[in-house]
C-alpha atoms as a PDB file:
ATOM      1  CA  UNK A   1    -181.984  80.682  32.750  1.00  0.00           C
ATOM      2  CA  UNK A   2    -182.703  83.805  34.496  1.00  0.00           C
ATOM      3  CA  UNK A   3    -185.789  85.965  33.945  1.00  0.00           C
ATOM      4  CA  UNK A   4    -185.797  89.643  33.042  1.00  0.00           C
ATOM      5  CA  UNK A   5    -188.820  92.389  33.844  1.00  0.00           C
ATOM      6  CA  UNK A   6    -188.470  95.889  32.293  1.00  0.00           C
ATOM      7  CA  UNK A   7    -184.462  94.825  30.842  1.00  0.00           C
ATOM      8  CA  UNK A   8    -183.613  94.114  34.385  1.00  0.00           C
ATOM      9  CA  UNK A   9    -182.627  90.708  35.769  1.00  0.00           C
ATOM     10  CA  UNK A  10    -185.627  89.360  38.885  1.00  0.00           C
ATOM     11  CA  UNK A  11    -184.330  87.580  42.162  1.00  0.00           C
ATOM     12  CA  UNK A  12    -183.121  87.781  44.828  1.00  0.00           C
ATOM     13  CA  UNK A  13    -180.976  85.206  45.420  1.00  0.00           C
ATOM     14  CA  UNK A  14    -176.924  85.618  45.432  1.00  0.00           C
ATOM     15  CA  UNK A  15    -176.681  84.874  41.715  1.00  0.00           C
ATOM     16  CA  UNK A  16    -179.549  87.476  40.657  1.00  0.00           C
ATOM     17  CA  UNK A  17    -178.226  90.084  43.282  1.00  0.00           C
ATOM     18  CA  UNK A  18    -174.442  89.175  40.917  1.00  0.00           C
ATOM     19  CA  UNK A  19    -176.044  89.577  37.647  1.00  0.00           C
ATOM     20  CA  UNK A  20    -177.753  93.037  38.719  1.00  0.00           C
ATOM     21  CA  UNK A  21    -174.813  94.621  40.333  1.00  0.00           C
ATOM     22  CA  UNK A  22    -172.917  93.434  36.875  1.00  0.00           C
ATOM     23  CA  UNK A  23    -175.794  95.337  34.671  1.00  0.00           C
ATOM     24  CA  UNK A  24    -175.429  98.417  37.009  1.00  0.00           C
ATOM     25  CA  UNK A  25    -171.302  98.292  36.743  1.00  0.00           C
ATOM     26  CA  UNK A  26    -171.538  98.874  33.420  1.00  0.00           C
ATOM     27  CA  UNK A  27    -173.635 102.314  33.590  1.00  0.00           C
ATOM     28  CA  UNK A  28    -176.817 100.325  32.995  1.00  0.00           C
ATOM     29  CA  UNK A  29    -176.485 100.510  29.462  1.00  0.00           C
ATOM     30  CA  UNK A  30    -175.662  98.321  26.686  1.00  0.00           C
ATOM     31  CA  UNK A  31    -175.259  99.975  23.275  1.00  0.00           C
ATOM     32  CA  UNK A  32    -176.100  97.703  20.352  1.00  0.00           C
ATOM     33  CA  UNK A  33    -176.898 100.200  17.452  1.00  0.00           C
ATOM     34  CA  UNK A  34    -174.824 103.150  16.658  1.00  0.00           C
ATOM     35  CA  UNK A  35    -174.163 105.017  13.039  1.00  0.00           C
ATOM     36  CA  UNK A  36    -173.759 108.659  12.329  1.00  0.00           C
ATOM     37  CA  UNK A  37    -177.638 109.739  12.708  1.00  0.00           C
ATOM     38  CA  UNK A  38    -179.008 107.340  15.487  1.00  0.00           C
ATOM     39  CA  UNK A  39    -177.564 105.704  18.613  1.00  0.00           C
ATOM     40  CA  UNK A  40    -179.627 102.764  20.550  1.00  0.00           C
ATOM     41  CA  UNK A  41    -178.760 101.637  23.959  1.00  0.00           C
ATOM     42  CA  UNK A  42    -180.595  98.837  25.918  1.00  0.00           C
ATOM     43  CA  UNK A  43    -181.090 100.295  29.617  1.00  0.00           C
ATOM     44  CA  UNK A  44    -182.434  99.450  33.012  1.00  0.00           C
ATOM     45  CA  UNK A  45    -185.527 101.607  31.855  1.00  0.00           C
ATOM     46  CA  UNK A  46    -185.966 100.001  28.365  1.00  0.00           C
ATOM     47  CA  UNK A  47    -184.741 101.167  24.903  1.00  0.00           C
ATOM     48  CA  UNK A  48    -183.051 104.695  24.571  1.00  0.00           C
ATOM     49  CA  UNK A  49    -182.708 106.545  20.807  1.00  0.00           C
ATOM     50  CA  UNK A  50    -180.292 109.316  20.893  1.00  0.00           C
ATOM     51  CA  UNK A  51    -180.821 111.254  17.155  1.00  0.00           C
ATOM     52  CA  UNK A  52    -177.490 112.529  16.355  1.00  0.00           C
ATOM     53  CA  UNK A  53    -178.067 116.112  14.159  1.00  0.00           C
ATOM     54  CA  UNK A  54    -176.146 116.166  11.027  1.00  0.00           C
ATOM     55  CA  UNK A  55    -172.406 118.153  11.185  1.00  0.00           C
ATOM     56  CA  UNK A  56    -171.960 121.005   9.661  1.00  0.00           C
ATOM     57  CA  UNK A  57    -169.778 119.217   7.477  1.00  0.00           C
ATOM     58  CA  UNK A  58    -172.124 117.009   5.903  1.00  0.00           C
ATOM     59  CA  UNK A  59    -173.848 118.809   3.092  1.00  0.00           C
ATOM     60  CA  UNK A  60    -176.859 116.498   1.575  1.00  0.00           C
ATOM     61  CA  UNK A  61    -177.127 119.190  -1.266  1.00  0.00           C
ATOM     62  CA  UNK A  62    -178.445 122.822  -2.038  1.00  0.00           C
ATOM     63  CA  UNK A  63    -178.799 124.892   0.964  1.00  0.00           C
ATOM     64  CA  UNK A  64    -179.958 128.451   1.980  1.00  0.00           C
ATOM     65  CA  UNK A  65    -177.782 130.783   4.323  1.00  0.00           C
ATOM     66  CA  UNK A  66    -179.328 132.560   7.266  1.00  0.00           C
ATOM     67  CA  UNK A  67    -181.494 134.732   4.269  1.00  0.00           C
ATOM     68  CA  UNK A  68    -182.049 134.507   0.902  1.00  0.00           C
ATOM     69  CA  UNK A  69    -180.123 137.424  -0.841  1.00  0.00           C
ATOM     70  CA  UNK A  70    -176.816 137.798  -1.074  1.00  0.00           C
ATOM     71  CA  UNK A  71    -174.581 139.796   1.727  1.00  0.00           C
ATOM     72  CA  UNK A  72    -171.319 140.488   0.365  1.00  0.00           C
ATOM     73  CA  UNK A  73    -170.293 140.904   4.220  1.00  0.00           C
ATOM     74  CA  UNK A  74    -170.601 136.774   4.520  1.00  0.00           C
ATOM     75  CA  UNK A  75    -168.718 134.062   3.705  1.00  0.00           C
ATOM     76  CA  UNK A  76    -170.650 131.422   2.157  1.00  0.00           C
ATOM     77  CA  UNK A  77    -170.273 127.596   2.080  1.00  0.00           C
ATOM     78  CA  UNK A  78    -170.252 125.752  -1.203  1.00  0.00           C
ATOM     79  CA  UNK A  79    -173.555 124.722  -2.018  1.00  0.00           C
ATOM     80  CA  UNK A  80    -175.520 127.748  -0.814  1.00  0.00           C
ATOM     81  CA  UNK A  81    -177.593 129.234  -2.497  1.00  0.00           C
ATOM     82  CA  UNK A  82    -178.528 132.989  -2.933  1.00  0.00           C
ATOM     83  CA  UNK A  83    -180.550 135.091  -4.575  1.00  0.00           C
ATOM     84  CA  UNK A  84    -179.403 138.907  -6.346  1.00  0.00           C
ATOM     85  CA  UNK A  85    -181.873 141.582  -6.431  1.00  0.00           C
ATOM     86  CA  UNK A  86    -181.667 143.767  -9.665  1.00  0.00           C
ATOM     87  CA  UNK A  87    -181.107 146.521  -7.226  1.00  0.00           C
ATOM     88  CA  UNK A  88    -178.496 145.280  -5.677  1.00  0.00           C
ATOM     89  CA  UNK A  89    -175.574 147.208  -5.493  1.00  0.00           C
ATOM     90  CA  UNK A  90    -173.228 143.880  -7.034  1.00  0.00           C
ATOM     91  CA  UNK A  91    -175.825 144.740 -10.052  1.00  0.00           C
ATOM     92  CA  UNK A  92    -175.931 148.397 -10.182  1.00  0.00           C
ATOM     93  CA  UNK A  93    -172.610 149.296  -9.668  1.00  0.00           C
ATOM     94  CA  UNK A  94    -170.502 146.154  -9.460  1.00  0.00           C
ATOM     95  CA  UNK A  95    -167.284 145.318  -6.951  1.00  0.00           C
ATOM     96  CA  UNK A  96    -163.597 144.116  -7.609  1.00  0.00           C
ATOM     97  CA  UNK A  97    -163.670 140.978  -8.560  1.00  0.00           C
ATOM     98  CA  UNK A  98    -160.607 139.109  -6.988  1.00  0.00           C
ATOM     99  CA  UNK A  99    -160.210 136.566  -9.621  1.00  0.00           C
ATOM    100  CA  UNK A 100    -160.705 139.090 -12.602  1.00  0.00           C
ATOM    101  CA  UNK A 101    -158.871 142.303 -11.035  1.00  0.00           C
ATOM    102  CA  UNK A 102    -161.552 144.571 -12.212  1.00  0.00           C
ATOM    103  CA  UNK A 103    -164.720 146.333 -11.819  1.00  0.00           C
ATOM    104  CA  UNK A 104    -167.798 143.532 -12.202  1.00  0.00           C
ATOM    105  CA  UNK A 105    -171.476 143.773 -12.201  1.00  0.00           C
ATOM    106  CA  UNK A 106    -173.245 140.467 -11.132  1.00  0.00           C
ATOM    107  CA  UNK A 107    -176.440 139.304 -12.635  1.00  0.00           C
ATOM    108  CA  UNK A 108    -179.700 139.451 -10.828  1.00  0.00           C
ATOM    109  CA  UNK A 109    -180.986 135.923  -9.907  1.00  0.00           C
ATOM    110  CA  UNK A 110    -180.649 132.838  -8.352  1.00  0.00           C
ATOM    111  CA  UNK A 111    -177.120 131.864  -7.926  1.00  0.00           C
ATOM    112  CA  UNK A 112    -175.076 128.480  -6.177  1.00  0.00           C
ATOM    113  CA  UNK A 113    -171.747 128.623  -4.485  1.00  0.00           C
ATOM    114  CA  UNK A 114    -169.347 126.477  -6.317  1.00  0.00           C
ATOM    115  CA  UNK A 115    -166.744 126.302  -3.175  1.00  0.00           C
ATOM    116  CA  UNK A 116    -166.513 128.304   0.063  1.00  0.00           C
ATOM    117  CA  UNK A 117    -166.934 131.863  -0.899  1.00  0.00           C
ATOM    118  CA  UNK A 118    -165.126 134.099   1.736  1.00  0.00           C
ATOM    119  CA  UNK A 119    -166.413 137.350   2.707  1.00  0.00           C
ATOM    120  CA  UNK A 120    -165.774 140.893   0.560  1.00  0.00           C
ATOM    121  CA  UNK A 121    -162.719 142.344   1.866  1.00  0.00           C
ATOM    122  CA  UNK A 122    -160.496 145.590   0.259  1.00  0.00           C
ATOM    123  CA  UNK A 123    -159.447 143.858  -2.302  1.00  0.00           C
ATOM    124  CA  UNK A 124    -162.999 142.815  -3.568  1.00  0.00           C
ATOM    125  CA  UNK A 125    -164.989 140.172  -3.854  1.00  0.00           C
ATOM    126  CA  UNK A 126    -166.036 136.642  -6.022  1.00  0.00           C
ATOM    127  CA  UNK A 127    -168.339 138.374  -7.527  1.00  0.00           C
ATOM    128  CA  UNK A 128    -171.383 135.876  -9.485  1.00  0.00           C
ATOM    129  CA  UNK A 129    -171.149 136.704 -13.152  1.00  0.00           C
ATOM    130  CA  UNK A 130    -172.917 135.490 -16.367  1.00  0.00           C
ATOM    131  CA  UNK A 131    -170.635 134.114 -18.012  1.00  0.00           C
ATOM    132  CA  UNK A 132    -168.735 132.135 -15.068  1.00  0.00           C
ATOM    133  CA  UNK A 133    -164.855 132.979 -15.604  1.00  0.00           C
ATOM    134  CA  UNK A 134    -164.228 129.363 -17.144  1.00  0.00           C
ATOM    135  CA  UNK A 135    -167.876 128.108 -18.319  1.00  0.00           C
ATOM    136  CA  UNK A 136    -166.088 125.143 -20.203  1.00  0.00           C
ATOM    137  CA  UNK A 137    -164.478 123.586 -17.216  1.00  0.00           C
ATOM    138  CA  UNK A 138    -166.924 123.742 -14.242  1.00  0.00           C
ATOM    139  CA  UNK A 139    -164.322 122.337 -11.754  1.00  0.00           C
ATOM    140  CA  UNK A 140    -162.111 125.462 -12.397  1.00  0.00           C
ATOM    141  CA  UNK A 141    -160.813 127.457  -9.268  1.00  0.00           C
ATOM    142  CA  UNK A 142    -161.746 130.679 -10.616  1.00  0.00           C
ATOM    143  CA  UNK A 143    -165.913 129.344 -10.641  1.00  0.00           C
ATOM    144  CA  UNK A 144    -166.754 130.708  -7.495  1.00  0.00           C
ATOM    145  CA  UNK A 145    -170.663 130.783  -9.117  1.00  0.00           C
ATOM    146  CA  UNK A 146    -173.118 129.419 -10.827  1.00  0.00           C
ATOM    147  CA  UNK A 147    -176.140 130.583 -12.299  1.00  0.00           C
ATOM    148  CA  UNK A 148    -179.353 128.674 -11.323  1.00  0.00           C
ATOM    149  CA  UNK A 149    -181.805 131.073 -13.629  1.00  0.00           C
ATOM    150  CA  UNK A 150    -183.521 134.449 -13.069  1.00  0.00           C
ATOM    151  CA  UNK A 151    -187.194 134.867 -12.323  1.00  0.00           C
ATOM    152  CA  UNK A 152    -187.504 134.065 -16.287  1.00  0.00           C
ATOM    153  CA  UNK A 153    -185.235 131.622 -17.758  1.00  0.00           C
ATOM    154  CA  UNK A 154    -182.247 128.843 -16.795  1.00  0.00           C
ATOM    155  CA  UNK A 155    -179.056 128.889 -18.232  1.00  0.00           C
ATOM    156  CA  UNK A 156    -177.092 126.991 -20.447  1.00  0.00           C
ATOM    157  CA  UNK A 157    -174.227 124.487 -20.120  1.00  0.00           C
ATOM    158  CA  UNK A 158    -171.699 127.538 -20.097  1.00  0.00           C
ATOM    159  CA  UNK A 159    -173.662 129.515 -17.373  1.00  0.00           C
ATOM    160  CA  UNK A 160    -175.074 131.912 -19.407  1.00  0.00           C
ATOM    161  CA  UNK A 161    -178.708 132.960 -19.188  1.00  0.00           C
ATOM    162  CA  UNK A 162    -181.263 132.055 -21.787  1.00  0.00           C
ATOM    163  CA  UNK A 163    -184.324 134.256 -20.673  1.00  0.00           C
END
């Protein structure tokens, strides 16, 4: 049986010199752990841990865009979440909404993208309303938004606020 220091094989006779040049040949590494956050390789030098960062694709939950309140100039992923200042313009004086085809004001608040939101353009905007377009079916195409709650109050099951 041959002996190893620091993961590489000792000698020097013709069968260590084989076994070392075999270890080198294949790039000195030996992966035996991979998944979609970590990869482990065995190496000449020891153990190596490469973390893998998460894809933008992979959404664990809630998350905040590049700042807090809303810019109707952004597109926003679903599961962001924004905030509305009461004066905000979406509250004050409203936009097109494109699912509605009229003038809306949005609430002021905390609010959670439902799906990808694109970015205002001419036409107008998915603008985040209290009630939601169709509050009793939350899977609806036209829910662009949900409330989360202002500063005082949550809302109920058909997005409406209570406080």
């Amino acid at each position: 049986m041959r002996t190893f220091s620091n993961n590489k094989p000792l000698g020097t006779d013709a069968e260590a010199n084989y076994v070392q040049r075999q270890f080198q040949r294949q790039g000195s590494e030996l992966q035996f752990y991979d998944s979609t956050t970590i990869k482990v390789e065995q190496t000449l030098r020891g153990i190596r841990l490469h973390a893998r960062s998460q894809s933008s694709a992979i959404s664990a939950g809630w998350h905040y865009a590049n700042k807090f309140e809303i810019d109707t100039t952004q597109s926003y992923d679903k599961s962001s979440v924004v905030h509305i200042q009461a004066t905000d313009s979406l509250v004050t004086t409203g936009l097109t909404d494109l699912v509605a085809g009229t003038t809306k004001k949005a609430v002021a608040g905390w609010w959670v993208a439902m799906q990808d939101v694109p970015a205002a353009s001419t036409g107008g905007y998915n603008v985040p309303q209290s009630p939601m377009p169709m509050p009793t079916n939350m899977d609806d195409p036209t829910n662009f938004w949900m409330p989360l709650g202002s500063g005082n109050g949550l809302c109920d099951q058909q997005g409406n606020y209570l406080g």
